[in-house]
Protein backbone atom coordinates (compact mmCIF):
# COMPACT_ATOMS: atom_id res chain seq x y z
CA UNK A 1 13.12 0.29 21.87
CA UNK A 2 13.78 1.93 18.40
CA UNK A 3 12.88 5.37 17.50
CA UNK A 4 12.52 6.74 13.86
CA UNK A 5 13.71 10.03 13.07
CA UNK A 6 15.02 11.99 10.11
CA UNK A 7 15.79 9.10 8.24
CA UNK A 8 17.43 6.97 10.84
CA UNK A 9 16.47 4.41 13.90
CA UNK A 10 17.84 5.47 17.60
CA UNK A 11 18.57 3.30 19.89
CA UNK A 12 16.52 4.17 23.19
CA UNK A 13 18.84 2.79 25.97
CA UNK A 14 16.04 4.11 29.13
CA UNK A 15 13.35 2.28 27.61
CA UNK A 16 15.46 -1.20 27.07
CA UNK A 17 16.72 -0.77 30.29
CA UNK A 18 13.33 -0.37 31.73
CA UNK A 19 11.83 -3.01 30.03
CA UNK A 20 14.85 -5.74 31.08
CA UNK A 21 14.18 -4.42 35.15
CA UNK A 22 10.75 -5.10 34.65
CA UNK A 23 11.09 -9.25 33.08
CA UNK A 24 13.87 -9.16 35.95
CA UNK A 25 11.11 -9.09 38.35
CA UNK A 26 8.69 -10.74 36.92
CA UNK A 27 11.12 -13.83 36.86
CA UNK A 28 11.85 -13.39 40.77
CA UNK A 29 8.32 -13.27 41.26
CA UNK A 30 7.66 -15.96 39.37
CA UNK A 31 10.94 -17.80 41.23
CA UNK A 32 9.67 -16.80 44.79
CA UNK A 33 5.85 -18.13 44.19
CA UNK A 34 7.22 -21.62 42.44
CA UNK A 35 9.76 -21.88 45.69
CA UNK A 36 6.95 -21.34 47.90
CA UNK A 37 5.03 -23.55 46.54
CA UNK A 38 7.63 -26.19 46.67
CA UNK A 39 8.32 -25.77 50.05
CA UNK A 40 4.93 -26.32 51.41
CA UNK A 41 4.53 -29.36 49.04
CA UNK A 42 7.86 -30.20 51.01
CA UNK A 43 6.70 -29.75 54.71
CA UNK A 44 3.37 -31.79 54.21
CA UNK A 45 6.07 -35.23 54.06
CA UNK A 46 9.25 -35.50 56.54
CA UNK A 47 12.74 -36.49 55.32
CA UNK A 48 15.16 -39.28 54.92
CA UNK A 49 15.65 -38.00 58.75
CA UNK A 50 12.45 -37.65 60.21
CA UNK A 51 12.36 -33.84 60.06
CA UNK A 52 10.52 -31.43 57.94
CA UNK A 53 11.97 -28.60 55.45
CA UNK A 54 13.13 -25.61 56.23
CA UNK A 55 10.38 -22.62 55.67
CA UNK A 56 10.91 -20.66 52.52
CA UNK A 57 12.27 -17.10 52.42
CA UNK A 58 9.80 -14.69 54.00
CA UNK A 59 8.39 -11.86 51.10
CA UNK A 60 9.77 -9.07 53.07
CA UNK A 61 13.55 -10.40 52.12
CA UNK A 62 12.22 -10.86 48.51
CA UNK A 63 10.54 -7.69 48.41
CA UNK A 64 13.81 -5.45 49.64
CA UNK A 65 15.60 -7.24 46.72
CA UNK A 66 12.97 -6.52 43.94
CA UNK A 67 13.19 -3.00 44.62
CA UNK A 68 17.14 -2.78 45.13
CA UNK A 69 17.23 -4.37 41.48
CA UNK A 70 14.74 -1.40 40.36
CA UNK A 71 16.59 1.31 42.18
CA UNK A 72 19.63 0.34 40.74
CA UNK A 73 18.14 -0.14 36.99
CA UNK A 74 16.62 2.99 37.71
CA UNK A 75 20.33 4.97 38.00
CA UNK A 76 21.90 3.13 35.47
CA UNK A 77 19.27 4.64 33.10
CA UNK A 78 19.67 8.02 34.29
CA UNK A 79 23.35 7.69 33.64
CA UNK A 80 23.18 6.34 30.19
CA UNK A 81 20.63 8.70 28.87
CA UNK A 82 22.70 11.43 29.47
CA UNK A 83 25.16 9.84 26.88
CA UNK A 84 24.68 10.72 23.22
CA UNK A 85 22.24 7.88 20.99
CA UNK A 86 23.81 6.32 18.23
CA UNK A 87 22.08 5.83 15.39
CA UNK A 88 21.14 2.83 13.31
CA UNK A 89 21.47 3.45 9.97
CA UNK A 90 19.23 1.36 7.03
CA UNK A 91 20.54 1.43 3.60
CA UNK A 92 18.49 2.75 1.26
CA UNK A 93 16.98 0.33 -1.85
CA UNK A 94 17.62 2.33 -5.13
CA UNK A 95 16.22 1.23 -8.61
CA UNK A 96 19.34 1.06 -10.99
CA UNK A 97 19.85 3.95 -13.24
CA UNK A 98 18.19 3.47 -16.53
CA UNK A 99 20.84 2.57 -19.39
CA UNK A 100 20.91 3.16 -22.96
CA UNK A 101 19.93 0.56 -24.96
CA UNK A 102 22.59 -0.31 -28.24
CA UNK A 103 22.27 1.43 -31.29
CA UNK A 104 21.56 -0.36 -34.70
CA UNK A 105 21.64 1.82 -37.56
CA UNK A 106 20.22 1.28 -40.58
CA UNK A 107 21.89 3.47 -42.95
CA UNK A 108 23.92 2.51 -46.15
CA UNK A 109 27.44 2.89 -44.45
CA UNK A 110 26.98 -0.04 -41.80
CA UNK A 111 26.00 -4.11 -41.76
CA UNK A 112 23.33 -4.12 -39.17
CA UNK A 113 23.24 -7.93 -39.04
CA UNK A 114 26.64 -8.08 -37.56
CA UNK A 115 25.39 -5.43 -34.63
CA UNK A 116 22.15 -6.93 -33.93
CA UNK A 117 23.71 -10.19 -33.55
CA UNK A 118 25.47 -9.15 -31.15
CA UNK A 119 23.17 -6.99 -28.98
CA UNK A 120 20.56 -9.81 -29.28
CA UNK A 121 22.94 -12.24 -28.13
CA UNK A 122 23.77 -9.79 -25.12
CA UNK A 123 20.64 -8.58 -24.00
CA UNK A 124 17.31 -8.69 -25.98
CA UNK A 125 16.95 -5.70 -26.70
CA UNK A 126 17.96 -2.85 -28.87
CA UNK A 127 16.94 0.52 -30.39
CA UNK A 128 17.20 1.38 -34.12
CA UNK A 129 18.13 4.23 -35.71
CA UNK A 130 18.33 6.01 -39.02
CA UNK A 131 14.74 4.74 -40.18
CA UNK A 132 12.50 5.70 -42.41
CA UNK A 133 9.15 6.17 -39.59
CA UNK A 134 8.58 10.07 -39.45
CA UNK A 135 8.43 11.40 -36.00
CA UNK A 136 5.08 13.86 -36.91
CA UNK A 137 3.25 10.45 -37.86
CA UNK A 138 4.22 8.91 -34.24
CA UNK A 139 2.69 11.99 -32.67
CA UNK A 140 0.14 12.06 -34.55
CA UNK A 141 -0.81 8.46 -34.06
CA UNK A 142 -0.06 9.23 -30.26
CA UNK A 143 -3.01 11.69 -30.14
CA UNK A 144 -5.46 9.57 -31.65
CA UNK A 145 -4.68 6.94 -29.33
CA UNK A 146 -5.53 9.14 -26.51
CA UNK A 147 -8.82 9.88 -27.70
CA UNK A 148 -9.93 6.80 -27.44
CA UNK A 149 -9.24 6.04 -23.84
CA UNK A 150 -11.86 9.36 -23.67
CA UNK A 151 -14.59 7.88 -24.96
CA UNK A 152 -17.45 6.36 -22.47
CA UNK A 153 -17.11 3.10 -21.81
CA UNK A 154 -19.95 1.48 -23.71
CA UNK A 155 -18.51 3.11 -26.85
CA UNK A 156 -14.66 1.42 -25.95
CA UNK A 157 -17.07 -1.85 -25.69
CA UNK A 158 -18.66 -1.56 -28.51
CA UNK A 159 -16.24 0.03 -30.72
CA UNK A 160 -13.32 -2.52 -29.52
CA UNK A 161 -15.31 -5.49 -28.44
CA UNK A 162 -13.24 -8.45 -27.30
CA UNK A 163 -11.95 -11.04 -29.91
CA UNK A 164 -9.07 -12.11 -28.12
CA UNK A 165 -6.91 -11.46 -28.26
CA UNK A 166 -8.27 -8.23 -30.02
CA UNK A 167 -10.25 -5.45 -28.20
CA UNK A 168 -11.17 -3.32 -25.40
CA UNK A 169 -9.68 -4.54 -22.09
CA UNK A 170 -10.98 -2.73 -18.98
CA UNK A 171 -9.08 -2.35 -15.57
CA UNK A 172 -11.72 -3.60 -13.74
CA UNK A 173 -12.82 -6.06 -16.24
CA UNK A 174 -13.26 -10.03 -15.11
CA UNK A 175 -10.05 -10.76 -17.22
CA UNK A 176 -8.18 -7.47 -16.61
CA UNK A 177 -5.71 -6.87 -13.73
CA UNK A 178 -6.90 -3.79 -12.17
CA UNK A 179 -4.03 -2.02 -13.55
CA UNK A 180 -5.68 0.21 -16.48
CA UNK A 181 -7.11 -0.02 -19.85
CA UNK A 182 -5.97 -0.90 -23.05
CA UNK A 183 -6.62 -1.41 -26.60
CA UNK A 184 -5.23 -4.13 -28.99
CA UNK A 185 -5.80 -3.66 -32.64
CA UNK A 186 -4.94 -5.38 -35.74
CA UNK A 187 -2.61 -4.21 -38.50
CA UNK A 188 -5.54 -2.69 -40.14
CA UNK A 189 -7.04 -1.14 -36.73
CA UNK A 190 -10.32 -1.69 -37.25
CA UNK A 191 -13.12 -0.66 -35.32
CA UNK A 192 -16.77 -1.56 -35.37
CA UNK A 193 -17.43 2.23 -36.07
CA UNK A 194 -15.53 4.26 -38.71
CA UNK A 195 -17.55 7.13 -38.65
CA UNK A 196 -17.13 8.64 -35.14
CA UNK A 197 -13.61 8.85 -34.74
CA UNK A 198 -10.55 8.35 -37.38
CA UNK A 199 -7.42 6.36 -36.92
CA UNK A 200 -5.91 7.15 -40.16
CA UNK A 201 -2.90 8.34 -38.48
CA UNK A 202 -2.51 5.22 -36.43
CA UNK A 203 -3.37 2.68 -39.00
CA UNK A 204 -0.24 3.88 -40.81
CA UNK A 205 1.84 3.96 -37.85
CA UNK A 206 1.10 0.67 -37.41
CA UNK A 207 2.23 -0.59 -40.87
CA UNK A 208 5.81 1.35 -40.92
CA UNK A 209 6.11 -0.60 -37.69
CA UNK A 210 4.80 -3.54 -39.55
CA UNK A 211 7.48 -3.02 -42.45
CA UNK A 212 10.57 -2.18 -40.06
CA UNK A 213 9.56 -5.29 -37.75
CA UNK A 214 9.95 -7.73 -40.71
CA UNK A 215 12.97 -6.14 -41.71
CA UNK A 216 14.49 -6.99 -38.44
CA UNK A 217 13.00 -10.29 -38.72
CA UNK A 218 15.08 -10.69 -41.65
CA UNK A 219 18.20 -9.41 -40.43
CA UNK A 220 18.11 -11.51 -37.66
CA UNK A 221 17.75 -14.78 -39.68
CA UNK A 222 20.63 -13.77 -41.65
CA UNK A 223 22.97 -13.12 -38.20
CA UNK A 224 22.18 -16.09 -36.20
CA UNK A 225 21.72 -18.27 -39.40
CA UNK A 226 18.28 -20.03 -39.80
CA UNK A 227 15.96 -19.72 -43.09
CA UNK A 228 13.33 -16.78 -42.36
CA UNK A 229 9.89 -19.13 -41.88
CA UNK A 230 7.74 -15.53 -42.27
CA UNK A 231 9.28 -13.47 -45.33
CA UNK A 232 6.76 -10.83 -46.15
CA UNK A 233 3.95 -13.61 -46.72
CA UNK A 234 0.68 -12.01 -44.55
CA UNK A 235 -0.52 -15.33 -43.93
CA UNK A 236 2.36 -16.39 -41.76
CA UNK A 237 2.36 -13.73 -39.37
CA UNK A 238 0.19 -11.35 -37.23
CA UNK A 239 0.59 -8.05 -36.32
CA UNK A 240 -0.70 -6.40 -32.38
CA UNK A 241 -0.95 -3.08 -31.88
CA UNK A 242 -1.02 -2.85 -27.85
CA UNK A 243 -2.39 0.42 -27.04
CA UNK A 244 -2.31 0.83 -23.04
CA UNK A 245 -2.11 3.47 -20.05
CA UNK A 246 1.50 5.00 -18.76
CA UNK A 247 1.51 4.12 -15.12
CA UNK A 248 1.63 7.16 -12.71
CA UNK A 249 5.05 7.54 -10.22
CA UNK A 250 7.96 4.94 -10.70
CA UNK A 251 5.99 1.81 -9.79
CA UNK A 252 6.58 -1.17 -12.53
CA UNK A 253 3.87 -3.21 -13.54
CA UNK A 254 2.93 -4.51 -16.76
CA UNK A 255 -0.57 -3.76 -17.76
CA UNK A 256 -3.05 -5.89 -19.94
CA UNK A 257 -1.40 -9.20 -19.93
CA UNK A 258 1.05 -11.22 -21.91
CA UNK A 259 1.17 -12.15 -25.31
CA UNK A 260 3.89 -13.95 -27.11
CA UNK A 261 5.91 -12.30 -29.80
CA UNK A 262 8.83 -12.87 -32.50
CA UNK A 263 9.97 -9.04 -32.00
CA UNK A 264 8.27 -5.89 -30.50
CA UNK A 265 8.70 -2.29 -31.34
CA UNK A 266 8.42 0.69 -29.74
CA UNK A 267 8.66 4.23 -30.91
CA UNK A 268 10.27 6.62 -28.73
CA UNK A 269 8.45 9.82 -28.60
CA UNK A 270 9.75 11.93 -26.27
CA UNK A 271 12.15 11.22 -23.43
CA UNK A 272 11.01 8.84 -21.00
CA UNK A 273 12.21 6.04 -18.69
CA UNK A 274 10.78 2.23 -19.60
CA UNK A 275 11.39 -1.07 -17.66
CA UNK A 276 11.50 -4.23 -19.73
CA UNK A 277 10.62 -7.57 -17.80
CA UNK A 278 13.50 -9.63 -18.93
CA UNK A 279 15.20 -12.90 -17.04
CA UNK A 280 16.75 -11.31 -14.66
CA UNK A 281 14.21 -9.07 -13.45
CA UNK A 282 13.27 -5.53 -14.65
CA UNK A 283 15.82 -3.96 -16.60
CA UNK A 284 15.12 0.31 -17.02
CA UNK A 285 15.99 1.61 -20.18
CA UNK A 286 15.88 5.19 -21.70
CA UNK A 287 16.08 5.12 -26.00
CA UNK A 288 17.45 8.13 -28.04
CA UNK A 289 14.53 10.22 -28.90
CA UNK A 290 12.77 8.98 -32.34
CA UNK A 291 14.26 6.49 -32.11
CA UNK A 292 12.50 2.69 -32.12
CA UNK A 293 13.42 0.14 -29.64
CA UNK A 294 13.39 -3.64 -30.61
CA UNK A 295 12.80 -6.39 -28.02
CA UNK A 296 13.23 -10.20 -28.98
CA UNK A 297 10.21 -11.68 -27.72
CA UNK A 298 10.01 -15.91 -26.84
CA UNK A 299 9.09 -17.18 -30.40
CA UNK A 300 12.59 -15.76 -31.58
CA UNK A 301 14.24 -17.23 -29.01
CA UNK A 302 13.07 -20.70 -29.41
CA UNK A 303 13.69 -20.33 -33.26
CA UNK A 304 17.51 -19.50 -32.80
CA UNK A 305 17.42 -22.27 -30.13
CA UNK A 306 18.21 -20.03 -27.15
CA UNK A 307 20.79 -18.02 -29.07
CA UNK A 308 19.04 -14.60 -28.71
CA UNK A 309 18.17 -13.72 -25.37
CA UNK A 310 14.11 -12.47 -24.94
CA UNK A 311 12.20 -9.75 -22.87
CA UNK A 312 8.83 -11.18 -21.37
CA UNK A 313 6.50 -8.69 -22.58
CA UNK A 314 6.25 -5.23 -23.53
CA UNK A 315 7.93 -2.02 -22.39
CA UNK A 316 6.25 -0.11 -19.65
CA UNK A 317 6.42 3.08 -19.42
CA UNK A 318 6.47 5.17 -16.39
CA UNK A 319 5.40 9.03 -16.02
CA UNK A 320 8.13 9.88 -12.64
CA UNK A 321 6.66 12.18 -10.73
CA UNK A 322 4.37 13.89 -12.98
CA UNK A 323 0.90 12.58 -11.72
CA UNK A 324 -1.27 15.13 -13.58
CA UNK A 325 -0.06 13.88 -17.14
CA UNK A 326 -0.80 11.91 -19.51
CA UNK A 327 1.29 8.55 -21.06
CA UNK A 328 0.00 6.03 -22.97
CA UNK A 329 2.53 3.18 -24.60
CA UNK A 330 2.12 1.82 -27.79
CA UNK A 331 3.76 -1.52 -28.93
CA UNK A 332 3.15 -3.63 -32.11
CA UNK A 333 4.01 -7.16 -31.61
CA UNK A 334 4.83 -9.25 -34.91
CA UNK A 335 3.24 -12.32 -33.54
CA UNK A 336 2.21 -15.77 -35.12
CA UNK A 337 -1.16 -17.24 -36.33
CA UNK A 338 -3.28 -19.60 -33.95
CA UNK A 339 -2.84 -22.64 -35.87
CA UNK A 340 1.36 -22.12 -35.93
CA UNK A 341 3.82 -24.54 -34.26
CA UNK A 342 6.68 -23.35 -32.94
CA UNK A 343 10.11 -25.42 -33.13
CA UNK A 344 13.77 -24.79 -32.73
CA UNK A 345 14.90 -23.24 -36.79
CA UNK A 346 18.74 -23.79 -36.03
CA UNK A 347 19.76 -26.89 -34.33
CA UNK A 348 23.39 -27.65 -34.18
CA UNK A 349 24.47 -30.95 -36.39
CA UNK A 350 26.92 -31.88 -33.81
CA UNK A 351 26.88 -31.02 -30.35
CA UNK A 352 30.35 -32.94 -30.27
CA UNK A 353 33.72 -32.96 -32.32
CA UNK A 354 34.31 -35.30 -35.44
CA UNK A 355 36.17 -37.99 -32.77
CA UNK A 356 32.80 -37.68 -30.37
CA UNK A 357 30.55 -38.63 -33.18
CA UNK A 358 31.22 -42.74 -32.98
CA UNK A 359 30.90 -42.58 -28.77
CA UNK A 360 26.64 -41.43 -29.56
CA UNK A 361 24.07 -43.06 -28.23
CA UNK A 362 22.86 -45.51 -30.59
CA UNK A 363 19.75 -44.46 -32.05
CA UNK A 364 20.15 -40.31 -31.32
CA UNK A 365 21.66 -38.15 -33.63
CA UNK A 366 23.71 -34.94 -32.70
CA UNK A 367 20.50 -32.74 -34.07
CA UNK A 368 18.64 -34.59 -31.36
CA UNK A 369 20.91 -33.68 -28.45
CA UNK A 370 21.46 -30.13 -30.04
CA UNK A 371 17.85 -28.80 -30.05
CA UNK A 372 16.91 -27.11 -26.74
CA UNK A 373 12.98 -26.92 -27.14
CA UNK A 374 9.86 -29.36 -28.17
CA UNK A 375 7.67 -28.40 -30.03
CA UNK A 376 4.14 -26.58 -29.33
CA UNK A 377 1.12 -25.37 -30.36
CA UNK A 378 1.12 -21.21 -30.15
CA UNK A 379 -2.50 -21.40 -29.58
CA UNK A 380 -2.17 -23.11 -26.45
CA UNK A 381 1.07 -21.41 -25.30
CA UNK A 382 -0.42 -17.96 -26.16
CA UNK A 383 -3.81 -18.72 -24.19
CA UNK A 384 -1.33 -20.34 -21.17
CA UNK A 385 0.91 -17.33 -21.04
CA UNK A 386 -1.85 -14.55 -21.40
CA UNK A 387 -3.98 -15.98 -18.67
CA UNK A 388 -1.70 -17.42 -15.96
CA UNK A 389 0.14 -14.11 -15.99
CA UNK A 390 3.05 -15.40 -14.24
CA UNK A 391 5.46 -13.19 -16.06
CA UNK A 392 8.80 -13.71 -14.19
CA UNK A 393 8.21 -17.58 -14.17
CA UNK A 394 9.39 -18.71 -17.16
CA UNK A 395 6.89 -20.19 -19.28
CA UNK A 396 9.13 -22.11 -22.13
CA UNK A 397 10.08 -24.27 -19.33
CA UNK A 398 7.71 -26.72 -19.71
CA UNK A 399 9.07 -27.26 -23.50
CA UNK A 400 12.88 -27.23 -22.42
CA UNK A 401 14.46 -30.59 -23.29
């Protein structure tokens, strides 16, 4: 009864019309064969009276009637398909525009700890400016990067084979998602061959990352107010350079799993659209070229207690229309080591005022009711998170007091 054309549904009036005639008779078939029926159950015993029922209506009667109804659906049609069809319009889903996320500089003339405070409190994200990461070394590191998803794929196996979370992770793979390939290296980017192909370019693209990363670290600890637990000591954090495929068109999805983080970054080459998996869904952002974008990842945000707000995941970039190029994405992740436990760094002495303190449950404190997470292992959440996958359920739950 609906026709799709040009963008729109019509209405087809004939055809509904039709179709009501035709369960019209069906019904007053259906009613002359159940009264028939009835009737000679009704004539085999007599009355209250003594007499017998009346016969039923012949099928002649029934049969002028079925067809009068059909006539008469029959004009009505004709008359209303000579009036115009309306049409039924469907509004259309559109994927918000994709917004610019805050600017942090970090020259001389500004405090960057009162900005990022308040863009972390905000969103989760931001991008940084005024740093000290040239944009040739980005490219650079950009093109080796793309050789490697060249190579055959014994040589990505051999060269990158899986430590996880380190190494090659194909598509197809048992563990992958089917969504493409990527590569996750370690601060040093090491390979089990270092004579076939040279990452110079991107091993030191990884460590300005490295540096910038724990200077936002810093800053943040200084905003939100909680003693830094990494500093610059290597031993207390990990660095993960995610290497992985741009996905062709405007379709989100995150490639190559989860991994938890304190904060990512992401240098922004050229200009392109990314979507960030944050609470409320995927939020598309487009950053100032050279410029690096910042997300607070879920470690952070159980540190400052739920005062920053986190992105689940990486950025993902998309290519638009342009199906016949090429985009890769890479993201380092400041992350912790295995044996870390992650706690709540700023928990509030008092939830309540000075006259609240003496009405306390006896036998809790106000740090007690203050603090928002447990405790937990990071090697189990890190193995949980990576492998269920479930990115938009949200996996600190389970810890939430």
């Amino acid at each position: 009864m609906y026709l799709y054309e040009g963008g729109h549904f019509f209405i087809n009036y004939k055809l509904a019309l039709l179709q009501l005639a035709r369960l019209n008779n069906i019904y007053k078939s259906f009613t002359y064969i159940v009264t028939s029926s009835t009737h000679k159950q009704q004539q085999q015993l007599p009355n209250m009276y003594g007499a017998t029922a009346a016969p039923p209506p012949t099928p002649s009667t029934q049969s002028d009637n079925l067809l009068a109804t059909s006539d008469a659906a029959d004009a009505l049609s004709r008359l209303l398909h000579r009036l115009p069809s309306p049409t039924l319009s469907l509004p259309t889903r559109r994927s918000p525009p994709p917004t610019c996320p805050p600017i942090v500089s970090l020259s001389g003339d500004q405090n960057p700890s009162t900005t990022i405070t308040h863009d972390a409190l905000q969103l989760g994200f931001f991008q940084v400016t005024d740093h000290t990461i040239p944009s040739q070394l980005a490219c650079s590191a950009e093109s080796e990067s793309l050789a490697l998803f060249d190579l055959p794929r014994d040589k990505k196996e051999s060269c990158f084979p899986k430590n996880w979370p380190l190494g090659y992770e194909g598509g197809d793979d048992e563990d992958g998602d089917g969504l493409g390939e990527s590569f996750r290296l370690d601060s040093s980017c090491s390979t089990e061959s270092s004579t076939e192909f040279s990452l110079d370019s991107l091993r030191e693209f990884t460590r300005a990352l490295q540096k910038l990363g724990l200077r936002i670290i810093e800053l943040l600890s200084r905003a939100v107010g909680f003693e830094n637990p990494v500093g610059e000591d290597p031993s207390r954090f990990c660095s993960l350079m995610w290497i992985s495929e741009g996905v062709p068109g405007n379709k989100t999805v995150l490639s190559g799993g989860f991994y938890p983080y304190i904060v990512g970054l992401h240098y922004q080459i050229r200009n392109q659209k990314y979507s960030l998996p944050a609470d409320s869904g995927w939020v598309p952002v487009s950053p100032q070229v050279d410029s690096v974008m910042i997300t607070l990842g879920d470690i952070a945000h159980v540190w400052s207690n739920g005062k920053l707000k986190k992105v689940r995941g990486r950025a993902v970039g998309h290519l638009g229309d342009a199906n016949n190029s090429r985009c890769i994405s890479m993201s380092l992740l400041i992350t912790l080591p295995m044996d870390s436990e992650v706690c709540p760094l700023i928990i509030p002495k008092a939830i309540c005022g000075d006259d609240e303190k003496d009405e306390q449950i006896e036998g809790s404190t106000g740090e007690e009711e203050g603090k928002l997470f447990n405790s937990f292992c990071f090697e189990d959440y890190a193995w949980r998170v990576y492998h269920e996958r479930l990115i938009f359920k949200d996996p600190l739950h389970r810890y939430r007091i």
